[in-house]
ModelCIF file with pLDDT and N, C-alpha, C, O atoms, coordinates in Angstrom:
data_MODEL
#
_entry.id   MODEL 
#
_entity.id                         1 
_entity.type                       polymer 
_entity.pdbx_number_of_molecules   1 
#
_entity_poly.entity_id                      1 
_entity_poly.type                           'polypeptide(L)' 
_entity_poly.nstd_linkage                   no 
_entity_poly.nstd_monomer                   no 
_entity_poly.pdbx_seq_one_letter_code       
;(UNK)(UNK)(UNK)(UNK)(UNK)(UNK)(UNK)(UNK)(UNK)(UNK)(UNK)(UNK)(UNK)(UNK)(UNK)(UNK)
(UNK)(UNK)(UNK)(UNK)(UNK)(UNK)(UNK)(UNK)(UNK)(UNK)(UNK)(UNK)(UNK)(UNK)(UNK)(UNK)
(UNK)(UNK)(UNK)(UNK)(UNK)(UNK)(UNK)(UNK)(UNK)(UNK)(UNK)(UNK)(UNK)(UNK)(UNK)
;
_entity_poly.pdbx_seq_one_letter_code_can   XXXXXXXXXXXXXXXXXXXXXXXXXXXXXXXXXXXXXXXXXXXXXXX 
_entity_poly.pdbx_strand_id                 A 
#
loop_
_entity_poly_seq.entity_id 
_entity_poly_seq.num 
_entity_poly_seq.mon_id 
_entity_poly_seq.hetero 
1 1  UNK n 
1 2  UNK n 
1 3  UNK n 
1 4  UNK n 
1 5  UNK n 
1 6  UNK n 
1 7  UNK n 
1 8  UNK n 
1 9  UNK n 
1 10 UNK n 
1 11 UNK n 
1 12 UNK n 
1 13 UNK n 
1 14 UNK n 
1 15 UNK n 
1 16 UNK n 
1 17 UNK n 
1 18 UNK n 
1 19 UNK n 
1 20 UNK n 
1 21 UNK n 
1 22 UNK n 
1 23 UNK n 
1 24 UNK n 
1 25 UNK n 
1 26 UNK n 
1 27 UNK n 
1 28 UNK n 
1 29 UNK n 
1 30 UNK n 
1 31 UNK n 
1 32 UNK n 
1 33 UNK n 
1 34 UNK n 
1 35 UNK n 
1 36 UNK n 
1 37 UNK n 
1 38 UNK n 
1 39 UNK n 
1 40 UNK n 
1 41 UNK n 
1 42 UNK n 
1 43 UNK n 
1 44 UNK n 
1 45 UNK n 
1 46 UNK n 
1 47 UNK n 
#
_struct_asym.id          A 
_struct_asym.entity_id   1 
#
loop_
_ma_qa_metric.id 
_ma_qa_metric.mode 
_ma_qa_metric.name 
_ma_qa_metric.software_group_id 
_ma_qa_metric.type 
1 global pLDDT . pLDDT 
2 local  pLDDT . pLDDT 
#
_ma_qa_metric_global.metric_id      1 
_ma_qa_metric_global.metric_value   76.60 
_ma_qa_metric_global.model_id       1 
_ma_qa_metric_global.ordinal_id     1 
#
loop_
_ma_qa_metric_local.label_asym_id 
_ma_qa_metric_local.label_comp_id 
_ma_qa_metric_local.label_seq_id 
_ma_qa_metric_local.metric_id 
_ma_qa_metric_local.metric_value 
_ma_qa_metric_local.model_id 
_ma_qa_metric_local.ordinal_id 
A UNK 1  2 87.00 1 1  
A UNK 2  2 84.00 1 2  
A UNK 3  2 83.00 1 3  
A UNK 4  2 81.00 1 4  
A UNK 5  2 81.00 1 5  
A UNK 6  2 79.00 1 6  
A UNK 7  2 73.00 1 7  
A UNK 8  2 72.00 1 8  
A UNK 9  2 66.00 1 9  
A UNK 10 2 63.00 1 10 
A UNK 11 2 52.00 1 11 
A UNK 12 2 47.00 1 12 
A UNK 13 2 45.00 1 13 
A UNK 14 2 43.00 1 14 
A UNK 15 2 52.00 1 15 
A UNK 16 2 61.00 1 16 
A UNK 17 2 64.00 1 17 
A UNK 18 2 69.00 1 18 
A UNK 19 2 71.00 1 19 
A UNK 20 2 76.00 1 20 
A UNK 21 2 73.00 1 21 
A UNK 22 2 72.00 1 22 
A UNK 23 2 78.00 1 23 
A UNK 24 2 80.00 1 24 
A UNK 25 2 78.00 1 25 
A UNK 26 2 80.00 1 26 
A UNK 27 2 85.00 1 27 
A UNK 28 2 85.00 1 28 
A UNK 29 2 83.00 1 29 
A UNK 30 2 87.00 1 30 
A UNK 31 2 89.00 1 31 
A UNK 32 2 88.00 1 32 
A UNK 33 2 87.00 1 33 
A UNK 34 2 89.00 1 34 
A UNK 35 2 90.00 1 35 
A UNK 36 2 88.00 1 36 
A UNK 37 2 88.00 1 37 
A UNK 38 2 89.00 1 38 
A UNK 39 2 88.00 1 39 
A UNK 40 2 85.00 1 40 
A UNK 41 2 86.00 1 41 
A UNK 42 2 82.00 1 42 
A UNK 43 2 83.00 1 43 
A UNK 44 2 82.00 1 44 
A UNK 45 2 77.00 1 45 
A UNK 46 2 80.00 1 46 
A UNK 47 2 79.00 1 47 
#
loop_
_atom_site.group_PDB 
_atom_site.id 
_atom_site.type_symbol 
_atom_site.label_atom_id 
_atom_site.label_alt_id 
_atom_site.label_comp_id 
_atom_site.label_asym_id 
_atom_site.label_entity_id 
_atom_site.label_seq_id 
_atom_site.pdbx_PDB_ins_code 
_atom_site.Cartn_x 
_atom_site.Cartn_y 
_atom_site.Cartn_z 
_atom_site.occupancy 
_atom_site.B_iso_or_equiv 
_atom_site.pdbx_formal_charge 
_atom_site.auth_seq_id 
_atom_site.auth_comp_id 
_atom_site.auth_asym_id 
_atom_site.auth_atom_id 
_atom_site.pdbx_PDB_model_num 
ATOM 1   N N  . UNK A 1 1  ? 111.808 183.088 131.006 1.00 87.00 ? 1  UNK A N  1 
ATOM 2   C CA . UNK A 1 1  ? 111.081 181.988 130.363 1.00 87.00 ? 1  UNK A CA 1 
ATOM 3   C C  . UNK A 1 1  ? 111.382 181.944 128.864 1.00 87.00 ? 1  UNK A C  1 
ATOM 4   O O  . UNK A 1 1  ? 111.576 180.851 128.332 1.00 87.00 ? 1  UNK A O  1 
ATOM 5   N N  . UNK A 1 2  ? 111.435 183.200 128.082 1.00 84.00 ? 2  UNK A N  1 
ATOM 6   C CA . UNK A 1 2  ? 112.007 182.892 127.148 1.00 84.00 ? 2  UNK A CA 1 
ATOM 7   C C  . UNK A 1 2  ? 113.481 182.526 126.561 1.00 84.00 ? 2  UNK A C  1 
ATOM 8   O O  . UNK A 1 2  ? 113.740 181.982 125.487 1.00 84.00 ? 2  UNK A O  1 
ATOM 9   N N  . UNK A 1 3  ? 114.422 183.003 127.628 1.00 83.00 ? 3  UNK A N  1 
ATOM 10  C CA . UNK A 1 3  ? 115.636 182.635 127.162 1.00 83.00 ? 3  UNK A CA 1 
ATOM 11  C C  . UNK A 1 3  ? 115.694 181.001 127.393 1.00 83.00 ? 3  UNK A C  1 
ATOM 12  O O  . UNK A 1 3  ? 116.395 180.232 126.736 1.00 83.00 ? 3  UNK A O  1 
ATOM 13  N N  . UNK A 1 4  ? 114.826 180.648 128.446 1.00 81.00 ? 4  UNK A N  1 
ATOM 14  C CA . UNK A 1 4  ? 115.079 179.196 128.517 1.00 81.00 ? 4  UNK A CA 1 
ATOM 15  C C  . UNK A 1 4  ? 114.008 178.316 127.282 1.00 81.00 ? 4  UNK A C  1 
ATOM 16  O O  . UNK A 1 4  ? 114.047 177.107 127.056 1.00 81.00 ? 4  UNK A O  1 
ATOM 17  N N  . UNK A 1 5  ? 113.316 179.093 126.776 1.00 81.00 ? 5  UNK A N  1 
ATOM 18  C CA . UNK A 1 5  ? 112.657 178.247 126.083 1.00 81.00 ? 5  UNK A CA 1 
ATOM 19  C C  . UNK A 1 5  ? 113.312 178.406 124.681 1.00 81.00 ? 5  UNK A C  1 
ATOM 20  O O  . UNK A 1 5  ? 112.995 177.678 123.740 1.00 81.00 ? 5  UNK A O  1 
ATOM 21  N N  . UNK A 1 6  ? 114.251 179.407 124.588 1.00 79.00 ? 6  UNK A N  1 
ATOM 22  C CA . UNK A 1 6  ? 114.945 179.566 122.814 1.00 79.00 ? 6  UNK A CA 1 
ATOM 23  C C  . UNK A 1 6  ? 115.941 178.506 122.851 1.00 79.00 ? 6  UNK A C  1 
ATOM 24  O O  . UNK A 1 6  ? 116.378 178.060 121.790 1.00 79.00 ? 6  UNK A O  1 
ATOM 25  N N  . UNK A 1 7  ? 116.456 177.932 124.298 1.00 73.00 ? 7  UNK A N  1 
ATOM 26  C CA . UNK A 1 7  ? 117.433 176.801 124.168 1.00 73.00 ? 7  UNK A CA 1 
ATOM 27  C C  . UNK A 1 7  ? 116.812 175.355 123.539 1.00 73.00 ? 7  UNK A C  1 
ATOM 28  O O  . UNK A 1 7  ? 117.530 174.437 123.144 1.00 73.00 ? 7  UNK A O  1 
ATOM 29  N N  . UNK A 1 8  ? 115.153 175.338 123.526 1.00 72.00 ? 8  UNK A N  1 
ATOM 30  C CA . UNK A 1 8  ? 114.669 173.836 122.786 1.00 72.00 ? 8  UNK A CA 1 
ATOM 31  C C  . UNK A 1 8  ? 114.094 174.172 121.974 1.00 72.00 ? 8  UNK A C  1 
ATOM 32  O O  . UNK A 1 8  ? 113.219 173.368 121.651 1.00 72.00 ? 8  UNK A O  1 
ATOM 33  N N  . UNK A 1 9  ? 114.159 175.527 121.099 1.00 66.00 ? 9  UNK A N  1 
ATOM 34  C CA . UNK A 1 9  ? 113.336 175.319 120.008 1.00 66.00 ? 9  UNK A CA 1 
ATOM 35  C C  . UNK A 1 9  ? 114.125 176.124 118.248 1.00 66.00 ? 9  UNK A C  1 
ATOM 36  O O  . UNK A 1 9  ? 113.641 176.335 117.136 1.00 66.00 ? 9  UNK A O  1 
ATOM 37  N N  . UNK A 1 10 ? 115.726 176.376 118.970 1.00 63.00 ? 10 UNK A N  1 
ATOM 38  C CA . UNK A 1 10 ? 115.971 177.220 118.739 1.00 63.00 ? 10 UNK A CA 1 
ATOM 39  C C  . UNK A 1 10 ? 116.624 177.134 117.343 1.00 63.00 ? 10 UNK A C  1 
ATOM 40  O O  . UNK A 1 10 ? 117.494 176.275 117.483 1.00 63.00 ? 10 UNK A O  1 
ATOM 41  N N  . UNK A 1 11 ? 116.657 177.587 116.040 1.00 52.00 ? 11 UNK A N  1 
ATOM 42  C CA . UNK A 1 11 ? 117.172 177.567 114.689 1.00 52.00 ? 11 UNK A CA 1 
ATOM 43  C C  . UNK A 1 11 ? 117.621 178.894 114.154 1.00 52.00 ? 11 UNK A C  1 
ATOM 44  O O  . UNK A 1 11 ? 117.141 179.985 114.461 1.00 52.00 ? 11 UNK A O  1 
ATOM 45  N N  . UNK A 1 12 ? 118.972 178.576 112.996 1.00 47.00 ? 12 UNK A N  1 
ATOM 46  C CA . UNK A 1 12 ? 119.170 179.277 112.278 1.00 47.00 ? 12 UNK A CA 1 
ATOM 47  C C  . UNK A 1 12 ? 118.805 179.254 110.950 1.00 47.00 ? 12 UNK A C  1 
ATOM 48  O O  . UNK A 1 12 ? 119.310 178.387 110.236 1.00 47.00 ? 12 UNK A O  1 
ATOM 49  N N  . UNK A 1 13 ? 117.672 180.399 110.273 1.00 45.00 ? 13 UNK A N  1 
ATOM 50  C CA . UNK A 1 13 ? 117.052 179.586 108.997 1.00 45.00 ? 13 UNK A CA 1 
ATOM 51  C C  . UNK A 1 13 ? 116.366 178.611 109.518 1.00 45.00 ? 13 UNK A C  1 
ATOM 52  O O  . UNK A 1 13 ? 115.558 178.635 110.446 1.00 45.00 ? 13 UNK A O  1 
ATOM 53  N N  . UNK A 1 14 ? 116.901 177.352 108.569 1.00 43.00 ? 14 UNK A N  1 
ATOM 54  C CA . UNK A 1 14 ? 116.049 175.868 108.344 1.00 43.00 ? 14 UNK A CA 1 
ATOM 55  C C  . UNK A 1 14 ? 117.444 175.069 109.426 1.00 43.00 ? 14 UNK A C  1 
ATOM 56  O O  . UNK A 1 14 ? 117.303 173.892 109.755 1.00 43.00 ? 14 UNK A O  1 
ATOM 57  N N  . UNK A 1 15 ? 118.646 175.822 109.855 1.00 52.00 ? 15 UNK A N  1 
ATOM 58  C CA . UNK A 1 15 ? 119.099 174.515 110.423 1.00 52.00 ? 15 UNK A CA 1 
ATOM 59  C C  . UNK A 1 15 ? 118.882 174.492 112.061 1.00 52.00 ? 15 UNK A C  1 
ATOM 60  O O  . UNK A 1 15 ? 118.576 175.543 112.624 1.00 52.00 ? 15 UNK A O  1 
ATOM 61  N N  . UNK A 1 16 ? 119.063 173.153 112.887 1.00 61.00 ? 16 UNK A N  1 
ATOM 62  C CA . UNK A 1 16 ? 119.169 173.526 114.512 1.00 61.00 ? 16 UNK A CA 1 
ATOM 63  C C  . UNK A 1 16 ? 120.007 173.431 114.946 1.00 61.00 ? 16 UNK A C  1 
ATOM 64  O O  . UNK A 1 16 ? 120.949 172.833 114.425 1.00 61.00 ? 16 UNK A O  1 
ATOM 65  N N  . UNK A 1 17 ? 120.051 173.995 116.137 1.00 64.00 ? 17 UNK A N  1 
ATOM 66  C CA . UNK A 1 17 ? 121.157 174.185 116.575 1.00 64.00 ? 17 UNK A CA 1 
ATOM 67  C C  . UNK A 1 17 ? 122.116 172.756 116.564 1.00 64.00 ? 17 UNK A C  1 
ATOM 68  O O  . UNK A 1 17 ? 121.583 171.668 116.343 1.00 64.00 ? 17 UNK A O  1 
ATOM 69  N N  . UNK A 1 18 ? 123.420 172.868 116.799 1.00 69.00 ? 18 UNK A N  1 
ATOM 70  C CA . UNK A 1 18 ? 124.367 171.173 116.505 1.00 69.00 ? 18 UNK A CA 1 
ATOM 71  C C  . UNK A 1 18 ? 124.549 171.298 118.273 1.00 69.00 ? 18 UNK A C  1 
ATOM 72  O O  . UNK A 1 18 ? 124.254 172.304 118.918 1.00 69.00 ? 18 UNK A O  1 
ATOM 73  N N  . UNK A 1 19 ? 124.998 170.261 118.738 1.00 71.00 ? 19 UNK A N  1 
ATOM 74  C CA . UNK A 1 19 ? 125.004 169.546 119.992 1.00 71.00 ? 19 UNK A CA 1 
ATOM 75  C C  . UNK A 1 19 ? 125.945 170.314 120.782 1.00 71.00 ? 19 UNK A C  1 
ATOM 76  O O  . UNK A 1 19 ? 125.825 170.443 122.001 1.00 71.00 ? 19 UNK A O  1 
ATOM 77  N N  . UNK A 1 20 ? 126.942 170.858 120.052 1.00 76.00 ? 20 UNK A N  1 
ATOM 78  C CA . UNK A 1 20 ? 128.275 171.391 120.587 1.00 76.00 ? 20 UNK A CA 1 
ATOM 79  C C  . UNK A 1 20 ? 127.978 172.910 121.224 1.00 76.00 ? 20 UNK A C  1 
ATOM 80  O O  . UNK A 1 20 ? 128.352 173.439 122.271 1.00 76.00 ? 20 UNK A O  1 
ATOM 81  N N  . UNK A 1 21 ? 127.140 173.368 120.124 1.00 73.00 ? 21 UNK A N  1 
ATOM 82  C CA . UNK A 1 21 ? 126.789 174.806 120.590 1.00 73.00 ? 21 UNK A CA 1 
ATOM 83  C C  . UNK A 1 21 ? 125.836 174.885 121.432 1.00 73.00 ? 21 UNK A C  1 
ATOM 84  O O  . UNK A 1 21 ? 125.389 175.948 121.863 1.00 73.00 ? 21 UNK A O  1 
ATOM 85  N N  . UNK A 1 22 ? 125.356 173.510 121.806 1.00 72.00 ? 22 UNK A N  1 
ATOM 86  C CA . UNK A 1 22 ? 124.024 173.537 122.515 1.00 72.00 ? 22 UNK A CA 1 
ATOM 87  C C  . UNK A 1 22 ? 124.544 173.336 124.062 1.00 72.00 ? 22 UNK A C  1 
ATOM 88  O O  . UNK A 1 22 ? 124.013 173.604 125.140 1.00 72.00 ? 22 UNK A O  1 
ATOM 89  N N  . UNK A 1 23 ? 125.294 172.989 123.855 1.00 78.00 ? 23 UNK A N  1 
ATOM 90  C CA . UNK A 1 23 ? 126.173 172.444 125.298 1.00 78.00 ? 23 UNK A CA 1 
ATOM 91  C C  . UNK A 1 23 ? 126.972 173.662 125.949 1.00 78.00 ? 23 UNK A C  1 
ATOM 92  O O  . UNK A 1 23 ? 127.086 173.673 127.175 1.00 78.00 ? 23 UNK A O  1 
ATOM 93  N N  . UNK A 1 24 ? 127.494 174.621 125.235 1.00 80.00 ? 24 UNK A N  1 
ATOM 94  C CA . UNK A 1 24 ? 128.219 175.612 125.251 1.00 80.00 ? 24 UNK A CA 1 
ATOM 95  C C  . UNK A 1 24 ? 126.887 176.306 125.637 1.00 80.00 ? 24 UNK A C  1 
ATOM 96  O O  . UNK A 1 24 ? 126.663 176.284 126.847 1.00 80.00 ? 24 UNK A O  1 
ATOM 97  N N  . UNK A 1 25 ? 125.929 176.935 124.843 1.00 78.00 ? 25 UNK A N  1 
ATOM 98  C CA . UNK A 1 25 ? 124.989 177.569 125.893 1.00 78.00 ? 25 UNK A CA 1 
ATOM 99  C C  . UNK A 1 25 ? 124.112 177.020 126.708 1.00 78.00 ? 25 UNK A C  1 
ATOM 100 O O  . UNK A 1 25 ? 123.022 177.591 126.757 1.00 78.00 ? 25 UNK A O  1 
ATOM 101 N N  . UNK A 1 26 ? 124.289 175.884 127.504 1.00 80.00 ? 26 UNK A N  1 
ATOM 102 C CA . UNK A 1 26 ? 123.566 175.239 128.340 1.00 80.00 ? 26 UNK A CA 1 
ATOM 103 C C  . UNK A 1 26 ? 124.689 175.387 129.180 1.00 80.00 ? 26 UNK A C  1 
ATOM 104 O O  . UNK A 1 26 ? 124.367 175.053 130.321 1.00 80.00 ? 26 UNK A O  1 
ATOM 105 N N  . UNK A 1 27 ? 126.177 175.835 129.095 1.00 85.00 ? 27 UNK A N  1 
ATOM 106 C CA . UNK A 1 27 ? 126.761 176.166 130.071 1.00 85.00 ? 27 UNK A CA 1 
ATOM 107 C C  . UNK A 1 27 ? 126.490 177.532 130.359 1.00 85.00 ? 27 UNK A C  1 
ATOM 108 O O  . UNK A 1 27 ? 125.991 177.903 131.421 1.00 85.00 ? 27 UNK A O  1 
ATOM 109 N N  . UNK A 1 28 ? 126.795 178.242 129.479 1.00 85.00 ? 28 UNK A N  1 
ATOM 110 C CA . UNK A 1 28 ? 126.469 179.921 129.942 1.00 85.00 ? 28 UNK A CA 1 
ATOM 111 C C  . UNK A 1 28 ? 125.334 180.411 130.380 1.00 85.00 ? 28 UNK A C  1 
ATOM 112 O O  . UNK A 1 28 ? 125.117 181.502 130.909 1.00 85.00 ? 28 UNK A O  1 
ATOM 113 N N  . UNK A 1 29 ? 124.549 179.459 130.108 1.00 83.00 ? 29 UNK A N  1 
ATOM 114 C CA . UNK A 1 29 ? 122.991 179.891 130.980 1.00 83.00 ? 29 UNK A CA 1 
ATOM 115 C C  . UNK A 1 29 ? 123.474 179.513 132.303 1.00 83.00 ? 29 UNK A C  1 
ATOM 116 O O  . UNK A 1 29 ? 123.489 180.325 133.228 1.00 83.00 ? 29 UNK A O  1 
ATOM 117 N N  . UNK A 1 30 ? 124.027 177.822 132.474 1.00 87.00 ? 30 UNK A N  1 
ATOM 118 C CA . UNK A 1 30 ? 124.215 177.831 133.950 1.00 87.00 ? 30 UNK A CA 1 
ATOM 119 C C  . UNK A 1 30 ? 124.842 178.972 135.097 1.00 87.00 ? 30 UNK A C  1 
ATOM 120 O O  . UNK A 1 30 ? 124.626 179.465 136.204 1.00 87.00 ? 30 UNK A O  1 
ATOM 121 N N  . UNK A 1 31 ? 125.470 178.980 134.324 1.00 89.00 ? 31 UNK A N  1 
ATOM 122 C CA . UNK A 1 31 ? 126.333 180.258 134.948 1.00 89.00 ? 31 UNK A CA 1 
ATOM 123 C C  . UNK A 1 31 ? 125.723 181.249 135.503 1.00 89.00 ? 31 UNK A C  1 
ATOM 124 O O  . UNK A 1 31 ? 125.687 181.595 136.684 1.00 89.00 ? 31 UNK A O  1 
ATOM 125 N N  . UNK A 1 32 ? 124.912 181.990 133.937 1.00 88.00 ? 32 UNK A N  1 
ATOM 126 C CA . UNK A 1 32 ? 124.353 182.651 134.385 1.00 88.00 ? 32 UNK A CA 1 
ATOM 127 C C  . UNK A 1 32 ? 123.364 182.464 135.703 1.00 88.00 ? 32 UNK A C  1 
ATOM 128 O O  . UNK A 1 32 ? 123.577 182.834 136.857 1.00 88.00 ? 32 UNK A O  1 
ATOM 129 N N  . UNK A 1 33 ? 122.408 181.889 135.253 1.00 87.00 ? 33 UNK A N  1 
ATOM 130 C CA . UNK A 1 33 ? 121.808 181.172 136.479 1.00 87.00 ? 33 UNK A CA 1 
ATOM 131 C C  . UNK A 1 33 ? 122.368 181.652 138.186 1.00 87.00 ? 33 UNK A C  1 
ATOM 132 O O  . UNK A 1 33 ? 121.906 182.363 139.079 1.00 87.00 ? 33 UNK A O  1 
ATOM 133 N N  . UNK A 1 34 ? 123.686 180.753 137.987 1.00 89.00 ? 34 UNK A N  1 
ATOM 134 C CA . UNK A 1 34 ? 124.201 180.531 139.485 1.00 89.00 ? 34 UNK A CA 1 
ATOM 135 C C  . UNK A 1 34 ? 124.272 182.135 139.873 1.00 89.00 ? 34 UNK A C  1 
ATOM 136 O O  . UNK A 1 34 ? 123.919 182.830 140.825 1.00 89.00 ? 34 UNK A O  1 
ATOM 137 N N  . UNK A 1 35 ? 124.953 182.341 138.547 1.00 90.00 ? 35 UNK A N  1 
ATOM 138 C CA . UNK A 1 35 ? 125.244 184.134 139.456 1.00 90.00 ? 35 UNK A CA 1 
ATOM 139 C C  . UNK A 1 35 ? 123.969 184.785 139.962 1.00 90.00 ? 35 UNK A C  1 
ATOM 140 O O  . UNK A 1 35 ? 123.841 185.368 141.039 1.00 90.00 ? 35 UNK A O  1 
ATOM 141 N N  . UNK A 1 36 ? 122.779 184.545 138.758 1.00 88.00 ? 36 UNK A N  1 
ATOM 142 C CA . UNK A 1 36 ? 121.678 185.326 139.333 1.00 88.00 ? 36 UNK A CA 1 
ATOM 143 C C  . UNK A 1 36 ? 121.113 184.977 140.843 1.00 88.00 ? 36 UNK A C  1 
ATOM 144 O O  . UNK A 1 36 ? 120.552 185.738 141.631 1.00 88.00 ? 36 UNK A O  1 
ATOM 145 N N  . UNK A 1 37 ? 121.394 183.776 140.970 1.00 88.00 ? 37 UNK A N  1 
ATOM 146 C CA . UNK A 1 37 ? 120.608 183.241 142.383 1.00 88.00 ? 37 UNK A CA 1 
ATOM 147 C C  . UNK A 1 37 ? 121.863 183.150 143.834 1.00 88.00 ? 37 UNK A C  1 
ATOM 148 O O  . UNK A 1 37 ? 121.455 183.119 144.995 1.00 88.00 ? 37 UNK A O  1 
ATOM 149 N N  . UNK A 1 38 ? 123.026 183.127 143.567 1.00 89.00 ? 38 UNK A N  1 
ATOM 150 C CA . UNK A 1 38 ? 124.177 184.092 144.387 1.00 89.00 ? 38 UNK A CA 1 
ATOM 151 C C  . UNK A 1 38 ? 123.624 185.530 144.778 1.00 89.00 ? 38 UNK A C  1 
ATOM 152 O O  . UNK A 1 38 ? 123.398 185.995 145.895 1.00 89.00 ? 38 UNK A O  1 
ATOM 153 N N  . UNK A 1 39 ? 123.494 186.024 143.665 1.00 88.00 ? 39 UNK A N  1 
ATOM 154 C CA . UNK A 1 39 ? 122.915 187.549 143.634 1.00 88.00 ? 39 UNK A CA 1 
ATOM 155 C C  . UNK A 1 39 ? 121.785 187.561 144.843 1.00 88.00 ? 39 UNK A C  1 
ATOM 156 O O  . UNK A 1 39 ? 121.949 188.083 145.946 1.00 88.00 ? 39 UNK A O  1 
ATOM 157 N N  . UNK A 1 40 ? 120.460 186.785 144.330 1.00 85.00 ? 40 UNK A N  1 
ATOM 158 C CA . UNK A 1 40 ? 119.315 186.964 145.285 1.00 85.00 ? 40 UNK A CA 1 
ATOM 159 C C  . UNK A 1 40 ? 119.097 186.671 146.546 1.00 85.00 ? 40 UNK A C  1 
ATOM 160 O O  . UNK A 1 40 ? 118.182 187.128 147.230 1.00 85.00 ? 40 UNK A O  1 
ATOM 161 N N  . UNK A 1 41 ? 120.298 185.561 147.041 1.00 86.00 ? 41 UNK A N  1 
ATOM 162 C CA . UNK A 1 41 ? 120.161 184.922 148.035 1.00 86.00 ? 41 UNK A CA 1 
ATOM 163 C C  . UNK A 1 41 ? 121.073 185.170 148.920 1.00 86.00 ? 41 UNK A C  1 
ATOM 164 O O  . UNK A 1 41 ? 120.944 184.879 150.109 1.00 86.00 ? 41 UNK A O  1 
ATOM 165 N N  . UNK A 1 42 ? 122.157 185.775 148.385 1.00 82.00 ? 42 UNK A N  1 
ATOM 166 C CA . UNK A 1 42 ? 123.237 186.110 149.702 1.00 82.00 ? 42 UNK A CA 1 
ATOM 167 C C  . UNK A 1 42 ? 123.983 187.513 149.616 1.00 82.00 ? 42 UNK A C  1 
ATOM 168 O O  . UNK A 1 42 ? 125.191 187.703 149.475 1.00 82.00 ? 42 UNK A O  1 
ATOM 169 N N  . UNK A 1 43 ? 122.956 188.450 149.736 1.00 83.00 ? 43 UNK A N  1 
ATOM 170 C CA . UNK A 1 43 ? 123.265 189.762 149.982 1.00 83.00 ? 43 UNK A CA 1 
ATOM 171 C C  . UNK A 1 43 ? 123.881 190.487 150.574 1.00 83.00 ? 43 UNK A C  1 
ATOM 172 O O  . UNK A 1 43 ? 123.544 190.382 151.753 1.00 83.00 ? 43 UNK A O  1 
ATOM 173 N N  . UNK A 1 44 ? 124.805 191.374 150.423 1.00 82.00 ? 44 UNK A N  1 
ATOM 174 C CA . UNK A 1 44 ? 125.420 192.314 151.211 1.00 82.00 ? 44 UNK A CA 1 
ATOM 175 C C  . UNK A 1 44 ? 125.512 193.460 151.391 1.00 82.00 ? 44 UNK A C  1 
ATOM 176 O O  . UNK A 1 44 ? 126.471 194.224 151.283 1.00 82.00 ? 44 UNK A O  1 
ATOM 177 N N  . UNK A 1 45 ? 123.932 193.692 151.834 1.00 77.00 ? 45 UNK A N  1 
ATOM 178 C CA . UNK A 1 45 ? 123.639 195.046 152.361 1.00 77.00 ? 45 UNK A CA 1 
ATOM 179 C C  . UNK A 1 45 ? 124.652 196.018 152.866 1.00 77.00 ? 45 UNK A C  1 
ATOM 180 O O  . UNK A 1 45 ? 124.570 197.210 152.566 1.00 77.00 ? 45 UNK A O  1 
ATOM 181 N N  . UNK A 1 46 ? 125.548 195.577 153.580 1.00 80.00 ? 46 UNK A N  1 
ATOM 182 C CA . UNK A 1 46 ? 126.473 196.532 154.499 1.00 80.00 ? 46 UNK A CA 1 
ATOM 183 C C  . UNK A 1 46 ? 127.217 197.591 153.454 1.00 80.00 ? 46 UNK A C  1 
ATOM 184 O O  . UNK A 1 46 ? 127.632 198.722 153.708 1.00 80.00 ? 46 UNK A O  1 
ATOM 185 N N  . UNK A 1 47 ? 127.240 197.114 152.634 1.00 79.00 ? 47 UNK A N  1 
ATOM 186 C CA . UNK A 1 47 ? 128.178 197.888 151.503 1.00 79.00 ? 47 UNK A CA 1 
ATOM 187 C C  . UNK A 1 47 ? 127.526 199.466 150.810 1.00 79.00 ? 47 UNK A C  1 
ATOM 188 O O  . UNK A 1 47 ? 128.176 200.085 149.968 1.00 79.00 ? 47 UNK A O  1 
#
């Protein structure tokens, strides 16, 4: 909850974040994301 909430509120100093970098980690969260829920949902116990 907090990593997703530092993506809308998030500053350096006095400036915010610019659009480009915001997009760039709105990809790497996705990612992250997908992997985490790959992870939870399709397990391979046998190993």
């Amino acid at each position: 909850s907090n990593l997703n909430q530092a993506f809308t509120d998030i500053s350096v100093g006095d400036s915010p974040i610019d659009s480009t970098d915001r997009a760039r980690y709105q990809a790497q969260l996705f990612e992250i994301e997908t992997l985490k829920t790959q992870l939870e949902n399709s397990p391979n116990r046998s190993q």
